[in-house]
Protein backbone atom coordinates (compact mmCIF):
# COMPACT_ATOMS: atom_id res chain seq x y z
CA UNK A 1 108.52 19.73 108.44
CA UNK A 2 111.27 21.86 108.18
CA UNK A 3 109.73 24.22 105.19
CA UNK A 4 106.91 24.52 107.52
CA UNK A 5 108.71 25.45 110.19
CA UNK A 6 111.22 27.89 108.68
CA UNK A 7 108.26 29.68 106.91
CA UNK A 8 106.38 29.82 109.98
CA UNK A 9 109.25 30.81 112.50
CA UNK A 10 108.04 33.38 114.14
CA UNK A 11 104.77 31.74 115.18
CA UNK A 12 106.25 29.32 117.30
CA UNK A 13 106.94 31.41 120.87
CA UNK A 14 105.75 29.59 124.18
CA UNK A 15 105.93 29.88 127.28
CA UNK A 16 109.51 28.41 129.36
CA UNK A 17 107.03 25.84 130.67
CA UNK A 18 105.97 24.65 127.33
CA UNK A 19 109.49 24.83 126.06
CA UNK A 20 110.74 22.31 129.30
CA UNK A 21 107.17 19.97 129.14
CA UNK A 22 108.45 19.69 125.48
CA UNK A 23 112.18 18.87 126.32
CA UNK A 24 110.00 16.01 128.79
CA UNK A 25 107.73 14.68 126.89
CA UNK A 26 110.24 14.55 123.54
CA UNK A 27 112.78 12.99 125.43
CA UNK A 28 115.08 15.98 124.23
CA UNK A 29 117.45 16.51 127.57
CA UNK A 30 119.21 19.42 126.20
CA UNK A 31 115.78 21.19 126.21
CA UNK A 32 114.48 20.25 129.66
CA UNK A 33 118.12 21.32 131.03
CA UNK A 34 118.03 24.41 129.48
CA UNK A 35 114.30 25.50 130.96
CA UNK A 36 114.43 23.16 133.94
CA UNK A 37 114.93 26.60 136.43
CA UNK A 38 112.23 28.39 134.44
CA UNK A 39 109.85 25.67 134.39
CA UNK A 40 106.72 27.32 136.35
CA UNK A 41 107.35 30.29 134.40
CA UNK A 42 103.63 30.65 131.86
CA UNK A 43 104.79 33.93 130.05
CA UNK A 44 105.55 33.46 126.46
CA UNK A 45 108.23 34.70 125.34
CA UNK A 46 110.67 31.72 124.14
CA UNK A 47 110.98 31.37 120.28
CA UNK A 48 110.91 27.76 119.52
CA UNK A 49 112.53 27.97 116.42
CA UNK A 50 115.94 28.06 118.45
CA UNK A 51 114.96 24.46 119.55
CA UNK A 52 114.37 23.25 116.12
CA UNK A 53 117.46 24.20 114.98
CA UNK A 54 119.32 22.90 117.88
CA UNK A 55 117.49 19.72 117.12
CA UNK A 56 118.30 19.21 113.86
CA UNK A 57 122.33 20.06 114.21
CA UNK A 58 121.92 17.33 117.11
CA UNK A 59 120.17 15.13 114.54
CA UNK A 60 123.17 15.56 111.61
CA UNK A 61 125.61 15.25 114.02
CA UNK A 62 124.11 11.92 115.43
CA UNK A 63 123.51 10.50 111.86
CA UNK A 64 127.24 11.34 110.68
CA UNK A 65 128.38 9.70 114.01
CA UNK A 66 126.08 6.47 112.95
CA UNK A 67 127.04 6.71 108.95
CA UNK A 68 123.71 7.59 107.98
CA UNK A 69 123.54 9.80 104.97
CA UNK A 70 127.78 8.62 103.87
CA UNK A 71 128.32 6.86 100.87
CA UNK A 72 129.36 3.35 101.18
């Protein structure tokens, strides 16, 4: 997923609604926070990539916390 994404980065720009329905829907509350004012908003304009990579730093930092990917 994340070759796929990082090759095609530039193809993933929504709209702010799209960008807070995901942040709902994925359970991701950093996302619907950050889009929650602009949620009736239907322009596109907002690269998702941004959220990817927010998501995965969230993802590292949660497995570290939870010793996932240490050696024992």
């Amino acid at each position: 997923m994340k070759k796929f994404i990082e090759t095609h980065c530039n193809t993933f720009t929504v709209s702010p609604q799209i960008a807070y329905i995901a942040g709902v829907v994925t359970d991701m509350k950093w996302l619907e926070k950050k889009y929650a004012e602009k949620r009736n908003e239907r322009e596109e304009g907002e690269n998702m990539c941004l959220a990817f990579e927010e998501w995965e730093k969230r993802a590292i930092t949660k497995g570290k916390a939870e010793g996932v990917g240490e050696e024992r």
